[in-house]
C-alpha atoms as a PDB file:
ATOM      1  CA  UNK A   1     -10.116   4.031 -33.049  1.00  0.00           C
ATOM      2  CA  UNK A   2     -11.382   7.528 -32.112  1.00  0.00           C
ATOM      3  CA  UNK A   3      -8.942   9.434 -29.943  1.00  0.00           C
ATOM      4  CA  UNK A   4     -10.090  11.257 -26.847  1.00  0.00           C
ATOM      5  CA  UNK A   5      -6.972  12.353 -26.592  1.00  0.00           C
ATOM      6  CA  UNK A   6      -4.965  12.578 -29.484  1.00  0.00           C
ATOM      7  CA  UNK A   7      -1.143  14.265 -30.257  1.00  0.00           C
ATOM      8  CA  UNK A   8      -0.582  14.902 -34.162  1.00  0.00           C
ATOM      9  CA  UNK A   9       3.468  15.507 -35.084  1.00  0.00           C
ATOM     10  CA  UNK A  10       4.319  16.235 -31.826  1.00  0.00           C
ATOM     11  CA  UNK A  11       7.740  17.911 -30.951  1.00  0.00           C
ATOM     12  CA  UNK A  12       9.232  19.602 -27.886  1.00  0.00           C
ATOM     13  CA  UNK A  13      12.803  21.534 -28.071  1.00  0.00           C
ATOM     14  CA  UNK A  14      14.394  23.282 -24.683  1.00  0.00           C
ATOM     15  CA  UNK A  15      15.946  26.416 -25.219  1.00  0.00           C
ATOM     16  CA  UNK A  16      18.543  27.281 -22.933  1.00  0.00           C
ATOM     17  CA  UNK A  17      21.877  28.698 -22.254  1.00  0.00           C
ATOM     18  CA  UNK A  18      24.935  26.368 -22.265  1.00  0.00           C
ATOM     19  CA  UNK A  19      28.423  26.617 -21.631  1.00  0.00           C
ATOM     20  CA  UNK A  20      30.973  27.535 -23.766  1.00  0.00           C
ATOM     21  CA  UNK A  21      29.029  29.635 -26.501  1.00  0.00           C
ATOM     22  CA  UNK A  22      26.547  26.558 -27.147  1.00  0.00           C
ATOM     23  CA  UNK A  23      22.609  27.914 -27.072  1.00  0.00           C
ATOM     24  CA  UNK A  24      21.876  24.196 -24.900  1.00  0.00           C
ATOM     25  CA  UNK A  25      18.935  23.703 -27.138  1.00  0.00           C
ATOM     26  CA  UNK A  26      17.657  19.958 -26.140  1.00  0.00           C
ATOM     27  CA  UNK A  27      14.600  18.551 -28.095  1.00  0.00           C
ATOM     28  CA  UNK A  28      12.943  16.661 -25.438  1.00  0.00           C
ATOM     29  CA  UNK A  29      10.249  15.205 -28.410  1.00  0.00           C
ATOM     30  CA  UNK A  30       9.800  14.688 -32.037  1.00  0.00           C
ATOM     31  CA  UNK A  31       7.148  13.388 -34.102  1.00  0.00           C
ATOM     32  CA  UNK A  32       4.579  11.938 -31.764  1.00  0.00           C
ATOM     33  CA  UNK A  33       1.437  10.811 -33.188  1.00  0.00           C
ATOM     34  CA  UNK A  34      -0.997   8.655 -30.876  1.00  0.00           C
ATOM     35  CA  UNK A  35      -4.256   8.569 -29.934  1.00  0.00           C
ATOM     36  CA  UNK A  36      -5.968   7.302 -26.839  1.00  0.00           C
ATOM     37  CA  UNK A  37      -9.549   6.165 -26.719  1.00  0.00           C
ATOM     38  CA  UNK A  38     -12.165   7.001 -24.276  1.00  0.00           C
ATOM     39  CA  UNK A  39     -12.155   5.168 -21.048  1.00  0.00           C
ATOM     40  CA  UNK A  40      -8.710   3.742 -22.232  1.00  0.00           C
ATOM     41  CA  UNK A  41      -5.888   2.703 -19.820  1.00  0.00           C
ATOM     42  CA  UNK A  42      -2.672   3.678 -21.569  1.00  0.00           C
ATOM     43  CA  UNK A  43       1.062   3.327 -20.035  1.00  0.00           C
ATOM     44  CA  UNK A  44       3.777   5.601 -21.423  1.00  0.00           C
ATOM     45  CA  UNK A  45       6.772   3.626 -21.278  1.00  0.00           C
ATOM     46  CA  UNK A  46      10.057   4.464 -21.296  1.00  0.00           C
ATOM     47  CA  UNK A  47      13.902   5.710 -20.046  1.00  0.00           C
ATOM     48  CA  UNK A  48      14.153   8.422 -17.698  1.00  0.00           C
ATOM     49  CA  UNK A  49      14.189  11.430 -19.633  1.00  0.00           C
ATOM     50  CA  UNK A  50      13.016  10.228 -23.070  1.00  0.00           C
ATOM     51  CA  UNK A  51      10.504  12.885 -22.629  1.00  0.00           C
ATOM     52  CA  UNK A  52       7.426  10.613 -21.427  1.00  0.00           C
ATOM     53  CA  UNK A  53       7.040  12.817 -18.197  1.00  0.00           C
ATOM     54  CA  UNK A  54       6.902  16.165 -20.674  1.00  0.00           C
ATOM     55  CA  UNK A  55       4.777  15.009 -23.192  1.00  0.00           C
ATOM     56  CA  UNK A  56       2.044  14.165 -19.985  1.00  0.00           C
ATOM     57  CA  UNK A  57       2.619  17.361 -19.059  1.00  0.00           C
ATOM     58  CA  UNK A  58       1.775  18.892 -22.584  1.00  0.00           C
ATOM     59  CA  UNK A  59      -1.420  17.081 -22.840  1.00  0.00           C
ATOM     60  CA  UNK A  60      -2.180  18.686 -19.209  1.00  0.00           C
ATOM     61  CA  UNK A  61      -1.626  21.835 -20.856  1.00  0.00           C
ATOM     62  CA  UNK A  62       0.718  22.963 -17.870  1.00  0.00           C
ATOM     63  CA  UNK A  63       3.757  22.716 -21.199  1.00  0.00           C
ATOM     64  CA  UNK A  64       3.345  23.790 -24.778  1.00  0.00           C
ATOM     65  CA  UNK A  65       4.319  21.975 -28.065  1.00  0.00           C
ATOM     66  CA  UNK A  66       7.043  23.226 -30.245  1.00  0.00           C
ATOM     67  CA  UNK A  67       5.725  21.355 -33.384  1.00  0.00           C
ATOM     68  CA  UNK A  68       2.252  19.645 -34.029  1.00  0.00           C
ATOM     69  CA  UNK A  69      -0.931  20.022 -32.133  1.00  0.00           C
ATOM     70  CA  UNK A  70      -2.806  17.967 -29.437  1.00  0.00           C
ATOM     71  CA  UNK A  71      -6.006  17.745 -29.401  1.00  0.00           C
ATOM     72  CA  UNK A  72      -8.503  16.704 -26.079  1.00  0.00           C
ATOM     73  CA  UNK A  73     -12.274  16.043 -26.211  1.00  0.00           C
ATOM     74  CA  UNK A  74     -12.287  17.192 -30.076  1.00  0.00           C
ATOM     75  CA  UNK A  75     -10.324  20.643 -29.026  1.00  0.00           C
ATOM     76  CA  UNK A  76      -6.834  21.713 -29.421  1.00  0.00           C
ATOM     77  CA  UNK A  77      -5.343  22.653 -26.225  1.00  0.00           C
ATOM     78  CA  UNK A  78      -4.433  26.144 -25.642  1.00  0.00           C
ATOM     79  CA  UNK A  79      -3.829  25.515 -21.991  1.00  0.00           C
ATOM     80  CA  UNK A  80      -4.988  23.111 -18.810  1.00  0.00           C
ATOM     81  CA  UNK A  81      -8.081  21.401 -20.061  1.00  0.00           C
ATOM     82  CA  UNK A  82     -10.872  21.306 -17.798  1.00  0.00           C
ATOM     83  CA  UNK A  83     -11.515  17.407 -19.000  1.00  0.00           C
ATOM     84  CA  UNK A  84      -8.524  16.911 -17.514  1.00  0.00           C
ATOM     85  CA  UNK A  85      -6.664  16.274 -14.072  1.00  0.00           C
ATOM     86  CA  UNK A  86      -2.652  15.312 -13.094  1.00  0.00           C
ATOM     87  CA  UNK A  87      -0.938  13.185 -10.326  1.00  0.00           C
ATOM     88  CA  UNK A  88       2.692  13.615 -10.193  1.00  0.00           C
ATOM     89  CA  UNK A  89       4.926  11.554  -8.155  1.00  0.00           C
ATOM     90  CA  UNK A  90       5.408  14.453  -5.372  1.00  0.00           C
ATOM     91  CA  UNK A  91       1.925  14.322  -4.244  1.00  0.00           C
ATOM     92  CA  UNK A  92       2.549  18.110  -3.281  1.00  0.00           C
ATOM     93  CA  UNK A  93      -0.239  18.200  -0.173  1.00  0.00           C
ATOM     94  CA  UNK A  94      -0.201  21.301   1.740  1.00  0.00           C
ATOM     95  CA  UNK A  95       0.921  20.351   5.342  1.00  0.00           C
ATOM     96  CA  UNK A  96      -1.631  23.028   6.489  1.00  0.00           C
ATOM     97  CA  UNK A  97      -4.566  21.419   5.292  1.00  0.00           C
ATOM     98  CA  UNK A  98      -6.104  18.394   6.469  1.00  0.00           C
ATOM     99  CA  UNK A  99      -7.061  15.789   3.943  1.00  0.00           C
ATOM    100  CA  UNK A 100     -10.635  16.639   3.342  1.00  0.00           C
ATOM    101  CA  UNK A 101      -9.741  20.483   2.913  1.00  0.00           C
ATOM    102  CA  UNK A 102      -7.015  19.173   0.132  1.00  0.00           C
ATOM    103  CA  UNK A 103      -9.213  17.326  -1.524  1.00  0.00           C
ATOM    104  CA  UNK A 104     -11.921  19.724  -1.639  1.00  0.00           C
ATOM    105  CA  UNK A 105      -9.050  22.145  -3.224  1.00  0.00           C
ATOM    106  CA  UNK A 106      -9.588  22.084  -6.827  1.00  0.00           C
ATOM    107  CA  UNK A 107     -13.227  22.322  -6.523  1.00  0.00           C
ATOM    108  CA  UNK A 108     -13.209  25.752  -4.283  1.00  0.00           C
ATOM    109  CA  UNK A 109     -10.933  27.081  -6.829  1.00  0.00           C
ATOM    110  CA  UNK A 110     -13.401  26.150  -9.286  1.00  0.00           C
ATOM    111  CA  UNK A 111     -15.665  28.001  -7.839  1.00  0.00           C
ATOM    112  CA  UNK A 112     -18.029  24.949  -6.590  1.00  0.00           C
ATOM    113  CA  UNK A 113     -20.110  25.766  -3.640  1.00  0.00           C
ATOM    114  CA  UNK A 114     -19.453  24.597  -0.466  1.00  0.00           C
ATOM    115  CA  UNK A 115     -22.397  21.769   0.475  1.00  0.00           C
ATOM    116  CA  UNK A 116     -21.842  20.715  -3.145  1.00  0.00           C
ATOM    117  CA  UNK A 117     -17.728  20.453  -2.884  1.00  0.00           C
ATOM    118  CA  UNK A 118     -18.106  18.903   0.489  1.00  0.00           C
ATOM    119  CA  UNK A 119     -20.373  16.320  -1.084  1.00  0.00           C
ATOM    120  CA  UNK A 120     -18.454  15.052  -4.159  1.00  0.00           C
ATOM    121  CA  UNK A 121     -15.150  15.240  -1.366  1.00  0.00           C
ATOM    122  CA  UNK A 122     -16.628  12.758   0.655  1.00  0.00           C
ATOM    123  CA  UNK A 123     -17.579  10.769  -2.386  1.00  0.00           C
ATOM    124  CA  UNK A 124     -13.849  10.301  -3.531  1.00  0.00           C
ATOM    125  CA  UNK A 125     -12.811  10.181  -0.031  1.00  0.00           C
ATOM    126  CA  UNK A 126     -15.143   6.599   0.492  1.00  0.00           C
ATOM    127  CA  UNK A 127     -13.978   5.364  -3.265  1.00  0.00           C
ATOM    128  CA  UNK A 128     -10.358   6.148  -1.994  1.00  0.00           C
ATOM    129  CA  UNK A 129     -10.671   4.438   1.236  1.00  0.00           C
ATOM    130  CA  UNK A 130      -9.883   7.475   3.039  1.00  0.00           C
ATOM    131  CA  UNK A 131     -13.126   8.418   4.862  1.00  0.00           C
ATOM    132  CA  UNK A 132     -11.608   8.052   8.442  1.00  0.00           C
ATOM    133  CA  UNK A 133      -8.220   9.537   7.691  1.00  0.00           C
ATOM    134  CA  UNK A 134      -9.921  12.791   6.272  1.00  0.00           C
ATOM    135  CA  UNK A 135      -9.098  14.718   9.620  1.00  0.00           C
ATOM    136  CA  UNK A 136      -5.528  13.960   9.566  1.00  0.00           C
ATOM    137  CA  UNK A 137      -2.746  16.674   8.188  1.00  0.00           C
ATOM    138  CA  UNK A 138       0.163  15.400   5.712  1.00  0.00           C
ATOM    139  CA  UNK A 139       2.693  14.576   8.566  1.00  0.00           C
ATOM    140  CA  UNK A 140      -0.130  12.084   9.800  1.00  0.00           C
ATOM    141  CA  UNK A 141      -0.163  10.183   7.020  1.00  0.00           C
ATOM    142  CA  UNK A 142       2.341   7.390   5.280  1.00  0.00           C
ATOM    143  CA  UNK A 143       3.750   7.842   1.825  1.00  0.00           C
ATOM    144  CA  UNK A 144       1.558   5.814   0.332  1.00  0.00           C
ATOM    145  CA  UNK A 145      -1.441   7.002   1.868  1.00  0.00           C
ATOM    146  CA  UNK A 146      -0.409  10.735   0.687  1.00  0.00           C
ATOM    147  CA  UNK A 147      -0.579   9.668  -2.547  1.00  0.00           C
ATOM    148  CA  UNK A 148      -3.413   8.052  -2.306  1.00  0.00           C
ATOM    149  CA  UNK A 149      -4.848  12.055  -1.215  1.00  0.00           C
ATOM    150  CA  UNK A 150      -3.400  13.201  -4.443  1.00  0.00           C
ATOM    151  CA  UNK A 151      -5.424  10.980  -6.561  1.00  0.00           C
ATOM    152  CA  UNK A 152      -8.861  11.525  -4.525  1.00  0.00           C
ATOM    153  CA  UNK A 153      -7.651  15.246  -5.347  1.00  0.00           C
ATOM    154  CA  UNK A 154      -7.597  14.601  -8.820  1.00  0.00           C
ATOM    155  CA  UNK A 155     -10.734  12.596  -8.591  1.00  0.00           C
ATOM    156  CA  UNK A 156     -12.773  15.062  -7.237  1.00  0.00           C
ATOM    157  CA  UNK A 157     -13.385  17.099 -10.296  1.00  0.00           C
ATOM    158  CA  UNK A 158     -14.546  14.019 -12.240  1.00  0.00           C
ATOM    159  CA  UNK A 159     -12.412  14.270 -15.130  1.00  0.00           C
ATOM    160  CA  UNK A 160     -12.436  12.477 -18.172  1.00  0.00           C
ATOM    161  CA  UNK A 161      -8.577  11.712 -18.058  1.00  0.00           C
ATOM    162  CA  UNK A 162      -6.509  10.845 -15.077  1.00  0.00           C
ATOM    163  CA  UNK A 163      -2.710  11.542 -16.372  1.00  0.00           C
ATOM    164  CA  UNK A 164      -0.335  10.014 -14.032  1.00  0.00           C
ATOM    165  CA  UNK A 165       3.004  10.758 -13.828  1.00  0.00           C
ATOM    166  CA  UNK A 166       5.045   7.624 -12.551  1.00  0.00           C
ATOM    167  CA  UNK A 167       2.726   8.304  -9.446  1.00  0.00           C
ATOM    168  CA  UNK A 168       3.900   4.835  -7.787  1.00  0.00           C
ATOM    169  CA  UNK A 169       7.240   5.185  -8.213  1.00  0.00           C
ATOM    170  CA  UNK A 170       8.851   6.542  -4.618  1.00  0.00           C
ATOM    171  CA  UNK A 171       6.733   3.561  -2.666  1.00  0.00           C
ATOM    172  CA  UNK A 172       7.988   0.408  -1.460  1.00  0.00           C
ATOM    173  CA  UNK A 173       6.927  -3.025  -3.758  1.00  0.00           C
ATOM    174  CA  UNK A 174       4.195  -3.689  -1.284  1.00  0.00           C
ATOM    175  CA  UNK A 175       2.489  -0.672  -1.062  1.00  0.00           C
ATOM    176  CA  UNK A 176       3.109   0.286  -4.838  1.00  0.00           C
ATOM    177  CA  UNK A 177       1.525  -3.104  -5.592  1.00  0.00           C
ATOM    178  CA  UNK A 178      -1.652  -2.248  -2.864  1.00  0.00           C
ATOM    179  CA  UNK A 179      -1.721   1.143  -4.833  1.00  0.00           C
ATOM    180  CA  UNK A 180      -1.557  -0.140  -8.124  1.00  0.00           C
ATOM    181  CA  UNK A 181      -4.763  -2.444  -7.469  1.00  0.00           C
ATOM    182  CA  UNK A 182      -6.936  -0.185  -6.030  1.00  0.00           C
ATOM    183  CA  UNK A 183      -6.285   2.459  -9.249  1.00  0.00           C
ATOM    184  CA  UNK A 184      -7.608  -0.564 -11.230  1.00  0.00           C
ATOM    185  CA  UNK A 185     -10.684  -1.190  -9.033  1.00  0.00           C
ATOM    186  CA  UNK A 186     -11.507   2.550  -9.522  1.00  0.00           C
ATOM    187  CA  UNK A 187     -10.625   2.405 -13.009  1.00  0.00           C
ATOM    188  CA  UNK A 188     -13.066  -0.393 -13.310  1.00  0.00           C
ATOM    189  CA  UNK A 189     -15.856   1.906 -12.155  1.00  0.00           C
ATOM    190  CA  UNK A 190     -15.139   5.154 -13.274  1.00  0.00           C
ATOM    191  CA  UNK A 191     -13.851   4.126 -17.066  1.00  0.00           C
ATOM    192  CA  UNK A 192     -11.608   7.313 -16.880  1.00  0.00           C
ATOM    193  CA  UNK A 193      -8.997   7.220 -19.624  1.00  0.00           C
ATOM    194  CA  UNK A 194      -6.002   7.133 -17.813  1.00  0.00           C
ATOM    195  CA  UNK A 195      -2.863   7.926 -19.279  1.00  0.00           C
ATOM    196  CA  UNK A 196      -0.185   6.709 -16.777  1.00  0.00           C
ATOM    197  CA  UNK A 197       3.986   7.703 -17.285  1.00  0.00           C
ATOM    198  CA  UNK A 198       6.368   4.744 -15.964  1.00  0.00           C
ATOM    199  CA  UNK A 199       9.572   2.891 -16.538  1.00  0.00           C
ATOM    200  CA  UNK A 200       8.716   0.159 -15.320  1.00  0.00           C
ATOM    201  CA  UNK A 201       7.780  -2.645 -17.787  1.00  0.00           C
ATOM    202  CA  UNK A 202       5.978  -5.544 -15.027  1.00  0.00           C
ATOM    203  CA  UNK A 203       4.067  -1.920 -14.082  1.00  0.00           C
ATOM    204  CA  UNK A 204       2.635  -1.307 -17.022  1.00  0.00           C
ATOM    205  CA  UNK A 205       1.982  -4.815 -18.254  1.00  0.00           C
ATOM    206  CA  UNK A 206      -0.092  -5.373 -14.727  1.00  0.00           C
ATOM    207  CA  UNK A 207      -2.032  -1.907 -15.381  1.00  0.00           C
ATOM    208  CA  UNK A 208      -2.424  -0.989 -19.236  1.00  0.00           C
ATOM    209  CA  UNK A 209      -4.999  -1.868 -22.355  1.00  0.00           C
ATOM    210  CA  UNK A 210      -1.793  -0.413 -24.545  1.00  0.00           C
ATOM    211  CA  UNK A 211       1.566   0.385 -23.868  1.00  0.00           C
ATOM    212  CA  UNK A 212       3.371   2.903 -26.086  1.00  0.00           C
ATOM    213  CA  UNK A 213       7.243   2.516 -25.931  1.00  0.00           C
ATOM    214  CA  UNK A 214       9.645   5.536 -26.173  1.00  0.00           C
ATOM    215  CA  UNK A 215      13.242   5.612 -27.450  1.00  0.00           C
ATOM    216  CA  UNK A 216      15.742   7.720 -26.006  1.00  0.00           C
ATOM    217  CA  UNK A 217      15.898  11.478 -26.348  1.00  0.00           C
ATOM    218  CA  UNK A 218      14.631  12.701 -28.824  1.00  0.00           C
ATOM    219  CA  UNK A 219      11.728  10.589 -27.263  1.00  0.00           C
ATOM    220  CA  UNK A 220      10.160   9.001 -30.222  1.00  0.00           C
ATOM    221  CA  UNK A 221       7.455   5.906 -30.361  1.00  0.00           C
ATOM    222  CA  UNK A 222       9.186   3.148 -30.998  1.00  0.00           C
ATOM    223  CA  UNK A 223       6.292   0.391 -30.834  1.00  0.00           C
ATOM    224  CA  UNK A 224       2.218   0.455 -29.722  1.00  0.00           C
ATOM    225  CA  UNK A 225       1.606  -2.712 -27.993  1.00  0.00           C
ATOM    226  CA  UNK A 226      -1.909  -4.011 -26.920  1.00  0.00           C
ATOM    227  CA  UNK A 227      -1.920  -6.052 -24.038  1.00  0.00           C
ATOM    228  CA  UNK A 228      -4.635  -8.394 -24.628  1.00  0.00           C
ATOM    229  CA  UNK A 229      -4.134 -10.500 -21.033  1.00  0.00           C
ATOM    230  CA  UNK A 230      -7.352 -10.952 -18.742  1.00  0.00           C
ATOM    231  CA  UNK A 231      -7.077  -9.212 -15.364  1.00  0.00           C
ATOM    232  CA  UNK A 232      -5.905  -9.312 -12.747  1.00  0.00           C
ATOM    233  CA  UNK A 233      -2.550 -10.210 -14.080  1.00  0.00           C
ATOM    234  CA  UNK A 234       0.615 -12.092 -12.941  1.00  0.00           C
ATOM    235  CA  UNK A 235       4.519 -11.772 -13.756  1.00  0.00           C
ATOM    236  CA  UNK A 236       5.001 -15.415 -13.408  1.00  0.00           C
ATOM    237  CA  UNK A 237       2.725 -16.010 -16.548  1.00  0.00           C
ATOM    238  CA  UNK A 238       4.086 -17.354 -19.295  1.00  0.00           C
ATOM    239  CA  UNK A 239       1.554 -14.996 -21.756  1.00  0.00           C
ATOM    240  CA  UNK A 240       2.911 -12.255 -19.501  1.00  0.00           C
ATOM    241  CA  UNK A 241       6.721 -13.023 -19.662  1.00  0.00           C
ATOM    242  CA  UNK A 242       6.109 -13.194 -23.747  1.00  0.00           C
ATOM    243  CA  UNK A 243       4.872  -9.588 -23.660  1.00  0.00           C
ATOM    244  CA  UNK A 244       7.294  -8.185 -21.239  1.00  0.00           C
ATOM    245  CA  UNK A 245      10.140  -9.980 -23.314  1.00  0.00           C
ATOM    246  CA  UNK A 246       9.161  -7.807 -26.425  1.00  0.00           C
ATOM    247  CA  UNK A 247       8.657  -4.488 -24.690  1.00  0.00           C
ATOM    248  CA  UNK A 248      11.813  -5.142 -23.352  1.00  0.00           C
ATOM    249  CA  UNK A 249      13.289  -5.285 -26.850  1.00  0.00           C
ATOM    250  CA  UNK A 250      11.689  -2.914 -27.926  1.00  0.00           C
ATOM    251  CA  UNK A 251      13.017  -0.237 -25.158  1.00  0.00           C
ATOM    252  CA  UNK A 252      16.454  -2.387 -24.765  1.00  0.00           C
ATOM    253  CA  UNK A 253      17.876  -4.001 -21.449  1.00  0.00           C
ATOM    254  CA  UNK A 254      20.007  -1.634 -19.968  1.00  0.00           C
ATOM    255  CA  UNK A 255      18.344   1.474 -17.891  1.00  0.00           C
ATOM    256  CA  UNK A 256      14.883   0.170 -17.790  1.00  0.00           C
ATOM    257  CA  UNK A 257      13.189  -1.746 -14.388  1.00  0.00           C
ATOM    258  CA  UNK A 258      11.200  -4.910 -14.524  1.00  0.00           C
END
């Protein structure tokens, strides 16, 4: 498989000050090798802080690697790749702004004139389902409907990977359910590769082609499974309750949702 994105010996070690005379050096990462293919749906699984949420933000460029290289559209990264674009799970919206200015953000600092920004806005805006909401400022708007903003953000610069970082994972069942279908139904257009952080194993079995499983810090991949279930897909499955079972042993019981 040819990786779009692709991390080679990956490693990533805190430095810090600790109590008592101890340097508080924490190594977040070691040894990741994995490669995602293009148009790929990929769910990083895993513990809070096994490093998942870290190693996202690496391939976003926003962190650097203390060991190994990774590599996105056939270049190392030296910093944010412009093939790329992030959701984090604090949508982050400026209450100032009303929807349509927010998402028309990334492309004005791009430098993207305005009749063309304004275009490609109202695009994502319509493939969002957010066309008559794009008056409305922050406070206006439910949780789950601001984070819906943050992805039609991320959208708008039509990148070639979506990285989501547990995006889902403040929202109610219902409306992280809603959510979670409608990233599929643009997923099914767009063919991004999406690489999508979450701890949640009946999450990523309902969203992902593959599902990489992290151990406990020193985050490390403990298995690379291929979920090989037609969509859309249910929990009360018995092909789905097989594949759950072993990502479950493979990430152990205790600390990790359903």
């Amino acid at each position: 498989m040819s990786g779009f994105i692709e991390c080679i010996g990956v490693g990533k070690t805190f430095e810090g000050k600790g109590g008592e005379g101890k340097t508080g050096r924490v190594e977040a990462l070691r040894g990741i090798n994995m490669r995602c293919a293009e148009g790929e749906f990929v769910c990083l699984l895993g513990r809070s802080g096994c490093g998942k949420s870290t190693l996202l933000q690496m391939i976003a460029g926003l962190e650097r690697p203390t060991a190994g290289q990774i590599v996105v559209a056939g270049r190392e990264l030296d910093g944010p790749s412009p093939s790329t674009s992030i959701v984090f799970q604090d949508h982050g919206l400026f209450p100032w702004m009303t929807v349509r200015a927010y998402v028309e953000f990334n492309l004005k600092a791009r430098g993207v004139a305005r009749v063309a920004r304004r275009t490609r806005a109202e695009e994502t805006l319509t493939m969002t389902s957010l066309s008559e909401f794009a008056g409305r400022y922050p406070h206006e708007l439910s949780g789950g409907m601001r984070q819906r903003v943050g992805i039609a953000r991320a959208l708008t610069t039509r990148p070639q990977a979506l990285l989501m970082d547990e995006p889902f994972g403040a929202l109610d069942a219902q409306t992280r359910g809603h959510l979670q279908s409608e990233l599929l139904s643009i997923w099914a257009v767009q063919r991004t590769t999406v690489l999508f952080v979450t701890h949640s194993i009946d999450e990523a079995m309902f969203l992902a082609d593959r599902i990489l499983v992290f151990t406990p810090r020193p985050g490390r991949l403990a298995a690379d499974v291929t979920v090989a279930l037609p969509r859309p897909r249910s929990p009360g499955t018995p092909a789905f309750a097989a594949v759950a079972d072993g990502l479950r042993a493979a990430l152990g019981s205790e600390g990790v949702a359903a």
